[in-house]
Protein backbone atom coordinates (compact mmCIF):
# COMPACT_ATOMS: atom_id res chain seq x y z
CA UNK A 1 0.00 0.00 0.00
CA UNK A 2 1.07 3.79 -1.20
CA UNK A 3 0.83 6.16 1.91
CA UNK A 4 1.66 9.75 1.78
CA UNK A 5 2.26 10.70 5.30
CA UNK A 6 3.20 7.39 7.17
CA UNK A 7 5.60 4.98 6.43
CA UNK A 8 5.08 1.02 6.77
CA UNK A 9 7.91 -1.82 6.98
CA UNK A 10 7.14 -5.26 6.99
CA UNK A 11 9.54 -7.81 8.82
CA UNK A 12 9.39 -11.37 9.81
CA UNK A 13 5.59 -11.47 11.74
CA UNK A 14 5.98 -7.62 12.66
CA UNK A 15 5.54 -4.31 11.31
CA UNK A 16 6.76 -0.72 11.75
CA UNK A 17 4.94 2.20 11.11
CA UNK A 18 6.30 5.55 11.07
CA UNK A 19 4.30 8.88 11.37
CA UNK A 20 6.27 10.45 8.41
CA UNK A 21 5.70 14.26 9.07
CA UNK A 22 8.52 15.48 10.80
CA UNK A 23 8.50 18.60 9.28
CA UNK A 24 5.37 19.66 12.21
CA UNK A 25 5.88 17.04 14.61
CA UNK A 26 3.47 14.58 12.91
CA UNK A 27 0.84 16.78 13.75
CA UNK A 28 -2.61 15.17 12.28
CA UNK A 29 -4.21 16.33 9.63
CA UNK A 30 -7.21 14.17 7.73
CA UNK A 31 -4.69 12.32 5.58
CA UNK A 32 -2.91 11.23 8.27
CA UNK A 33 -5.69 9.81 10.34
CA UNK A 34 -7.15 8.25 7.23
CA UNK A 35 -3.88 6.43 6.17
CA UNK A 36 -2.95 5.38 9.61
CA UNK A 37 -6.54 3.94 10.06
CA UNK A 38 -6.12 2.00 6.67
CA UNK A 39 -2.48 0.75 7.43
CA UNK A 40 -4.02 -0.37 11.03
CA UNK A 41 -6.81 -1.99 8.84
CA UNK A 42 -4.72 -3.73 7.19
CA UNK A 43 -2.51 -5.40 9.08
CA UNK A 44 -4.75 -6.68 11.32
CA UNK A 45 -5.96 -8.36 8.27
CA UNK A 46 -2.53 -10.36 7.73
CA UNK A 47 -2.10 -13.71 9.06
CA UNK A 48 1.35 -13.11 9.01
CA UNK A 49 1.41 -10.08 11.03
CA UNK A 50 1.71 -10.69 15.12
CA UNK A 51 3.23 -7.42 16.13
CA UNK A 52 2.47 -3.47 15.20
CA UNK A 53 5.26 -1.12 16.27
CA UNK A 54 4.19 2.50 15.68
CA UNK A 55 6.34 5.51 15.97
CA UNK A 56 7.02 9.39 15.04
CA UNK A 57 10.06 10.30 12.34
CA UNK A 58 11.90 13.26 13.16
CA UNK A 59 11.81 15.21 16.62
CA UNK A 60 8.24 14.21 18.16
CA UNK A 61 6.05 11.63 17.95
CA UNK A 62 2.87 13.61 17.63
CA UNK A 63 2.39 17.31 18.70
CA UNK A 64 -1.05 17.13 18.52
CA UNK A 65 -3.80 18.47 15.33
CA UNK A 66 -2.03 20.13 12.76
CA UNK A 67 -2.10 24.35 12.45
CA UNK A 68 -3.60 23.87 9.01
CA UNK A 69 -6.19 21.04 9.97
CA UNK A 70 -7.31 23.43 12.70
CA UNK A 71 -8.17 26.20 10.70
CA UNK A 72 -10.00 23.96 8.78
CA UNK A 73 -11.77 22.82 11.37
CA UNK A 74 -13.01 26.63 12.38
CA UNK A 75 -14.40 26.69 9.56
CA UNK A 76 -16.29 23.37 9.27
CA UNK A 77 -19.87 23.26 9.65
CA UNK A 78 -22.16 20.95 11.64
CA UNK A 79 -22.26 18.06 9.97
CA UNK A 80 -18.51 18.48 8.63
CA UNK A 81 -17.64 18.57 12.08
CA UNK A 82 -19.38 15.05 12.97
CA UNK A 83 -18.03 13.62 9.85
CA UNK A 84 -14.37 14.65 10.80
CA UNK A 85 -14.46 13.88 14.68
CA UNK A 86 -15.98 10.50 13.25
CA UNK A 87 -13.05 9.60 11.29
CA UNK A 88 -10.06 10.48 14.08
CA UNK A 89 -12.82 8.22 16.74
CA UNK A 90 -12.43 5.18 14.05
CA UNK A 91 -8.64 5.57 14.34
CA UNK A 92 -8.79 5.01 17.74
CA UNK A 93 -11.23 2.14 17.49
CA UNK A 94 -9.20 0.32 15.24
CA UNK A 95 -6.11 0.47 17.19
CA UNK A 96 -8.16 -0.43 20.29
CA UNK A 97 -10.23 -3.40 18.45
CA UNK A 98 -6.35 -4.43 16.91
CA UNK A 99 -6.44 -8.50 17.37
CA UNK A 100 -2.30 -7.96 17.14
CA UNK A 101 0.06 -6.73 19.92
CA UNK A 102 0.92 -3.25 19.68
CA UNK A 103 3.49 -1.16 20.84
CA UNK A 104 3.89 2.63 20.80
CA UNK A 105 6.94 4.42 21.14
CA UNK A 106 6.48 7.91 22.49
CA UNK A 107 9.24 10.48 22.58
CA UNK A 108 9.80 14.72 21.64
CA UNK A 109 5.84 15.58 22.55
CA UNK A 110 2.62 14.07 22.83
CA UNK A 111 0.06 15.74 22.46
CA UNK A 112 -3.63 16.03 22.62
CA UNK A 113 -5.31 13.34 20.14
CA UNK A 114 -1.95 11.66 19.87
CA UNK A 115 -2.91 10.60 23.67
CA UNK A 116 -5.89 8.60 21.99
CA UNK A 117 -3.60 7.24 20.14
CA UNK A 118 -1.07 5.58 22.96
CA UNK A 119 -4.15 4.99 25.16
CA UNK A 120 -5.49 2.89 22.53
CA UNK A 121 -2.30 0.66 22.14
CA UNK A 122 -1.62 -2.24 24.39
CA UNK A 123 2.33 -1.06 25.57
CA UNK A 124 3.31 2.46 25.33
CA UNK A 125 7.76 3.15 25.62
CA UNK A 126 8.46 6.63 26.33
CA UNK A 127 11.68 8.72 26.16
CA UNK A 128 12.37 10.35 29.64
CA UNK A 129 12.19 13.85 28.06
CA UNK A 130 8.75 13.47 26.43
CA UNK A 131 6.08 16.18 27.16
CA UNK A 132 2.83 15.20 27.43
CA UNK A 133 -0.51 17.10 27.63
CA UNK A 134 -4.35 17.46 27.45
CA UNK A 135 -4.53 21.04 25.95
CA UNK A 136 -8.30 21.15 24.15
CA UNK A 137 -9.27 22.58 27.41
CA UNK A 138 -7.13 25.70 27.00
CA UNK A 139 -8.65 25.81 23.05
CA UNK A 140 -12.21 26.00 24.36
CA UNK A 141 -12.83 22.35 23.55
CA UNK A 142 -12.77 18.89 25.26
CA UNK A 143 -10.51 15.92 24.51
CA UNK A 144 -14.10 14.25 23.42
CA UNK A 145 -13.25 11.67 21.12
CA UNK A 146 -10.14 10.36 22.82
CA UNK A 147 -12.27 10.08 26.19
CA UNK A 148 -13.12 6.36 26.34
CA UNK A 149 -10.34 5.16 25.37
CA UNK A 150 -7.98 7.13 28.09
CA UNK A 151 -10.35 6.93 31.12
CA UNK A 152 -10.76 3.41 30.30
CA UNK A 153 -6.63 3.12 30.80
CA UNK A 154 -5.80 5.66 33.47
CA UNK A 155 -9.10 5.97 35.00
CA UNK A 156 -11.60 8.76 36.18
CA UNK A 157 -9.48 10.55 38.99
CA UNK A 158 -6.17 11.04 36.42
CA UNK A 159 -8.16 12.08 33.61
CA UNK A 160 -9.95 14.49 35.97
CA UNK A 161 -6.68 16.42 36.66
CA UNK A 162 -5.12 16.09 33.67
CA UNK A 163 -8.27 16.56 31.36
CA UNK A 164 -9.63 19.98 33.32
CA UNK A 165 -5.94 21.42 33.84
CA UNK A 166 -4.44 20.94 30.75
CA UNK A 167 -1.34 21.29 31.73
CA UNK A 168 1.90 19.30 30.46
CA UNK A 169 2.74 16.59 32.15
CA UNK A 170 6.43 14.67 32.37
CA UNK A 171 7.02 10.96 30.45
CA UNK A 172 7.52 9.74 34.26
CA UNK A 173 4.06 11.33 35.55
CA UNK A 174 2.71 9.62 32.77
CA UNK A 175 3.97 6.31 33.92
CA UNK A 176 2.56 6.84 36.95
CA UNK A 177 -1.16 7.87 35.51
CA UNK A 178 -0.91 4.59 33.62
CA UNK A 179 -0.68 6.19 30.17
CA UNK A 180 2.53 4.67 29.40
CA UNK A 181 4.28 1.56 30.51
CA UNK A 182 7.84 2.10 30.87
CA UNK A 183 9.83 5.32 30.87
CA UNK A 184 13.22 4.85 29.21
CA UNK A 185 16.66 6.84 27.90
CA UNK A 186 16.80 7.09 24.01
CA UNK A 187 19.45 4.42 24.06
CA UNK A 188 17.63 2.02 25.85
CA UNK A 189 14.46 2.34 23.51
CA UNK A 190 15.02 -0.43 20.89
CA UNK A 191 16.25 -2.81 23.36
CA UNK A 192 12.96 -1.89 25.82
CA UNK A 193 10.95 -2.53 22.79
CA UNK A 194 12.74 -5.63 21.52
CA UNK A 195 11.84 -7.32 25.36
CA UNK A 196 8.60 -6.93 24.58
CA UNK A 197 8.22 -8.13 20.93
CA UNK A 198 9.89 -11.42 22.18
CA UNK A 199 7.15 -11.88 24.85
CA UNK A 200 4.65 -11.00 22.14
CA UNK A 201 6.36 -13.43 19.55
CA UNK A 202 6.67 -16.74 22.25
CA UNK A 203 2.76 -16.61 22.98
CA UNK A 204 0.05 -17.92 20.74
CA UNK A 205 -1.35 -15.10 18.16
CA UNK A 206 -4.79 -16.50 18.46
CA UNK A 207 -4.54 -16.40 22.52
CA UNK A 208 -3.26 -13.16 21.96
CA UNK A 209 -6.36 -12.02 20.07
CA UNK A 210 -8.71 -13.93 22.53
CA UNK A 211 -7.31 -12.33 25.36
CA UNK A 212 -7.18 -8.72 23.81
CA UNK A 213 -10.69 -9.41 23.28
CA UNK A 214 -11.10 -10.58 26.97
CA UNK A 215 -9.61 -7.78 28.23
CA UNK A 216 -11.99 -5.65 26.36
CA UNK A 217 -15.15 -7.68 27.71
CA UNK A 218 -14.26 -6.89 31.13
CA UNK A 219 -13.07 -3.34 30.92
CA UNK A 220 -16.95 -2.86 29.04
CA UNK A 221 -14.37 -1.38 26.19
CA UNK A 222 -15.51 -4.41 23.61
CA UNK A 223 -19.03 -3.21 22.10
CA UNK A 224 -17.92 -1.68 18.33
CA UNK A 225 -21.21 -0.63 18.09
CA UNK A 226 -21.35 1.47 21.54
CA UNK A 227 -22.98 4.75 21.53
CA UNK A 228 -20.19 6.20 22.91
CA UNK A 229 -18.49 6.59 19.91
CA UNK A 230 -21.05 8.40 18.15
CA UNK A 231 -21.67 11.11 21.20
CA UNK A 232 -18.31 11.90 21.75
CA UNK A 233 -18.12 12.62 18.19
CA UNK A 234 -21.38 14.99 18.74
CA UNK A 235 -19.62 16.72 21.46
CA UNK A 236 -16.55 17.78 19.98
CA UNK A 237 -18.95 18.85 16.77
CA UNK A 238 -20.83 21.19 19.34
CA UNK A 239 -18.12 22.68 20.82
CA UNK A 240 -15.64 22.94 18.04
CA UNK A 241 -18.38 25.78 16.69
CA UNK A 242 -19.44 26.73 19.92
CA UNK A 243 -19.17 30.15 21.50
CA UNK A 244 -15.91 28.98 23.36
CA UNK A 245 -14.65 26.53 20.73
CA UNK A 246 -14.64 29.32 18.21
CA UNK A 247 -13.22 31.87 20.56
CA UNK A 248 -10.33 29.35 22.03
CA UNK A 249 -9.26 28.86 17.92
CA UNK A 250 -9.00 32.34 17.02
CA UNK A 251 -6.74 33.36 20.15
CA UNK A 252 -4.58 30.46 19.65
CA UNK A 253 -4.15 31.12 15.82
CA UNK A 254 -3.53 35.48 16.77
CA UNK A 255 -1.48 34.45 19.32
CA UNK A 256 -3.53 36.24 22.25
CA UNK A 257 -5.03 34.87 25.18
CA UNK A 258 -8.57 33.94 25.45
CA UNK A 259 -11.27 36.39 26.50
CA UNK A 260 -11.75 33.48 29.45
CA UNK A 261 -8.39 33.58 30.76
């Protein structure tokens, strides 16, 4: 498969995928969450496939929506904005509903929806100097669509804080939320993840699915069809061209505060 904006590499039963935008921090933009949800697609579909490894070229692994993608979204109307919020919720799904192990390796910044991203995975290496935050807050939105998928890993009281102050956050805070598993120098980062693949690769693929799937069933995370999905994407829709939403956009892009703050 062609992609424009990630990059995949198949190996012996594994595969790397590379957010290929270094040139803004692999912000996402509607391409990207398109392609990454088709390579995810994908290789979920391939027998031959046991382990996903996804990471960020260049100096972050994801900073968060892209400038461009943002104006865009000011602008969208209604039923643009449910469409949109929609496609980055599928992402998430289909990294969540993944029947193979996958790891994410987090380093630079992580921002916002990339945070939906890791918290859909099932092991998340960080760099020690990654920055992490919850910012919609502070752009007169809410972190709507990535909401099940994080309170269902670090739980009600962490996304609380984290969620209402929008503040950044450290790679080791995040270990201690639950966010990410294991909090690592640069150097160490391909042997930390190479630990893991070899657990991954000396258990069954199909118990692997089954108990992804288990895990899912008891966490009430397993229902594709769960209304959830659909409302979050209603609420960021709202708010996006809400009052607050619209007001929260326009500072950030003049580089003034908000009239709230």
């Amino acid at each position: 498969m062609d992609f424009q904006t990630i990059k995949v590499q198949l190996g012996e039963s594994m595969a790397w995928v590379n957010l290929d935008r270094p040139e803004v921090r692999n912000a996402l933009n509607a391409e990207l969450i398109r392609e990454l949800t088709e390579a995810f697609d994908w290789l979920n579909s391939r027998d031959d496939i046991r382990v996903i490894i996804l990471k960020g070229n260049g100096k972050a692994f994801c900073a968060g929506a892209d400038l461009a993608y943002m104006k865009d979204m000011a602008g969208f109307g209604y039923n643009q904005n449910i469409a949109d919020a929609q496609n980055l919720s599928k992402l998430f799904q289909t990294i969540h509903f993944c029947n193979k192990a996958v790891i994410v390796d987090v380093h630079g910044a992580c921002i916002g929806g990339a945070n939906g991203i890791i918290a859909a995975a099932d092991v998340v290496i960080a760099e020690k100097e990654t920055k992490f935050a919850f910012s919609e807050v502070r752009l007169g939105i809410t972190p709507a669509t990535i909401s099940p998928f994080v309170v269902g890993k670090i739980g009600l009281t962490a996304a609380k804080e984290l969620m209402l102050t929008g503040r950044r956050f450290t790679a080791t805070e995040a270990k201690a939320y639950g966010l990410v598993n294991v909090v690592v120098d640069e150097a160490e980062m391909i042997a930390t993840e190479r630990q893991y693949v070899d657990h991954f690769l000396q258990a069954s693929p199909d118990a692997i699915a089954e108990c992804k799937n288990l895990l899912r069933m008891v966490s009430g995370t397993d229902d594709r069809f769960s209304p959830i999905f659909m409302q979050t994407s209603v609420a960021i829709a709202n708010q996006r061209i809400s009052k607050a939403g619209q007001e929260g956009m326009a500072a950030f892009f003049e580089k003034r505060k908000p009239d709230w703050a």
